[in-house]
Protein backbone atom coordinates (compact mmCIF):
# COMPACT_ATOMS: atom_id res chain seq x y z
CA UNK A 1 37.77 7.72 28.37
CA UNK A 2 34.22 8.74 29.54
CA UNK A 3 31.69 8.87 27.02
CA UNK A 4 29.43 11.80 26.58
CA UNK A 5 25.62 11.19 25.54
CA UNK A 6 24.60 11.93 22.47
CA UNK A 7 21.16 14.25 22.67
CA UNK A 8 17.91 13.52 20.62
CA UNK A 9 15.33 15.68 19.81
CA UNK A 10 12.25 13.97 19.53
CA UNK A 11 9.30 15.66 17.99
CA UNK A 12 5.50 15.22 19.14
CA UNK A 13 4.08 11.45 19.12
CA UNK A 14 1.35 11.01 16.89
CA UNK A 15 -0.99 8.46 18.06
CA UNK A 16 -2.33 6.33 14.97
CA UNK A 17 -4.92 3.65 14.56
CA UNK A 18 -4.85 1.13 12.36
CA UNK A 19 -7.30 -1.51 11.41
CA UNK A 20 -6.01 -4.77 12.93
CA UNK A 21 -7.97 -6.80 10.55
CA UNK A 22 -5.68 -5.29 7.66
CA UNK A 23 -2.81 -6.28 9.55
CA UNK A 24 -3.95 -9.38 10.68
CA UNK A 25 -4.76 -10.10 6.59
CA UNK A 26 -1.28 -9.07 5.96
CA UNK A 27 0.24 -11.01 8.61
CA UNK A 28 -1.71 -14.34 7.18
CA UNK A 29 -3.81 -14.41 10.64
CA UNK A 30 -6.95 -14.47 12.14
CA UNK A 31 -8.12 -11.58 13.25
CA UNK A 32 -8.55 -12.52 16.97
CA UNK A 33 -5.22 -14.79 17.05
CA UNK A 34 -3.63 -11.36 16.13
CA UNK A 35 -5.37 -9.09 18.61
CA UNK A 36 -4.41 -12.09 21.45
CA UNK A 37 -1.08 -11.70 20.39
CA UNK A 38 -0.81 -8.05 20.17
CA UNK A 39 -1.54 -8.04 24.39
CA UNK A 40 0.53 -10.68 24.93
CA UNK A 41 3.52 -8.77 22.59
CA UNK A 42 4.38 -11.24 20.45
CA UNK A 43 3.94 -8.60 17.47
CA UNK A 44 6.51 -5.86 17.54
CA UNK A 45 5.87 -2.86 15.94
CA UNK A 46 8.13 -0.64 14.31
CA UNK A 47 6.73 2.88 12.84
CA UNK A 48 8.53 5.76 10.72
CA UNK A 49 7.43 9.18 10.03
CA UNK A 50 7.88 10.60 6.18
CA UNK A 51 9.82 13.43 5.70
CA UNK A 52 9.73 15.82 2.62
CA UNK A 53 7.38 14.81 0.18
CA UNK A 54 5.99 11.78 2.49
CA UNK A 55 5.04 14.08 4.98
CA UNK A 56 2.48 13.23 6.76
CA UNK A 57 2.64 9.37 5.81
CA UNK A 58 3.69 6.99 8.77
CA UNK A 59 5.47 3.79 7.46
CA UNK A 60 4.16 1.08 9.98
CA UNK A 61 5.91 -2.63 10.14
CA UNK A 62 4.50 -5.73 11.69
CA UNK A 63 6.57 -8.51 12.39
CA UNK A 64 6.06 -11.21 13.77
CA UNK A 65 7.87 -14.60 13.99
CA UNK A 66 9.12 -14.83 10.56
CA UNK A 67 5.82 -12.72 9.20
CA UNK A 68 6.27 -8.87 8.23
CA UNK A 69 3.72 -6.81 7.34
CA UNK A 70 4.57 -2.85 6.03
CA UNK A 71 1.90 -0.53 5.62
CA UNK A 72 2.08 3.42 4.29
CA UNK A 73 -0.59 5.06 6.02
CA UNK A 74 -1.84 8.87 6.69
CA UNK A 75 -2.50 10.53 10.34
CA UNK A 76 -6.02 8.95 9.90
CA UNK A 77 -4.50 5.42 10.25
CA UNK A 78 -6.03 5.27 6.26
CA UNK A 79 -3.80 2.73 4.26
CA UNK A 80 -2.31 4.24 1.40
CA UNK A 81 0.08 1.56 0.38
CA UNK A 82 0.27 -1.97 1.59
């Protein structure tokens, strides 16, 4: 049996900056040790959009290793919630 794709509708990317020194603090790391390992990709970043009343609030998650750091923050890459 073949198997048919399943089609996703993405919306727009928003491009969001956060401060790596917040994340780097949340992560329990130096702030250059965490920049040096953000180009080499040893952090992995996962980031959700709000829907409904969170619109407009990105959920962003840092992991690392056995670290995580989650952060609720607007479009302006503000932290609302850490």
């Amino acid at each position: 049996m073949a198997r048919k794709p399943i089609p996703v509708a993405l919306a727009d990317s928003a491009s969001i900056e956060i401060d790596g020194a917040v994340v780097a603090r949340a992560l329990g790391l130096e702030v250059a040790a965490f920049r040096q390992l953000m180009a080499d990709r040893k952090v992995t970043v996962l980031c959700e959009r709000g829907t409904g009343e969170d619109a407009g609030l990105y959920r962003a998650s840092f992991y690392y290793g056995d670290r995580k750091a989650r952060l609720v923050v607007g479009q302006d890459g503000r932290v609302v919630s850490a």
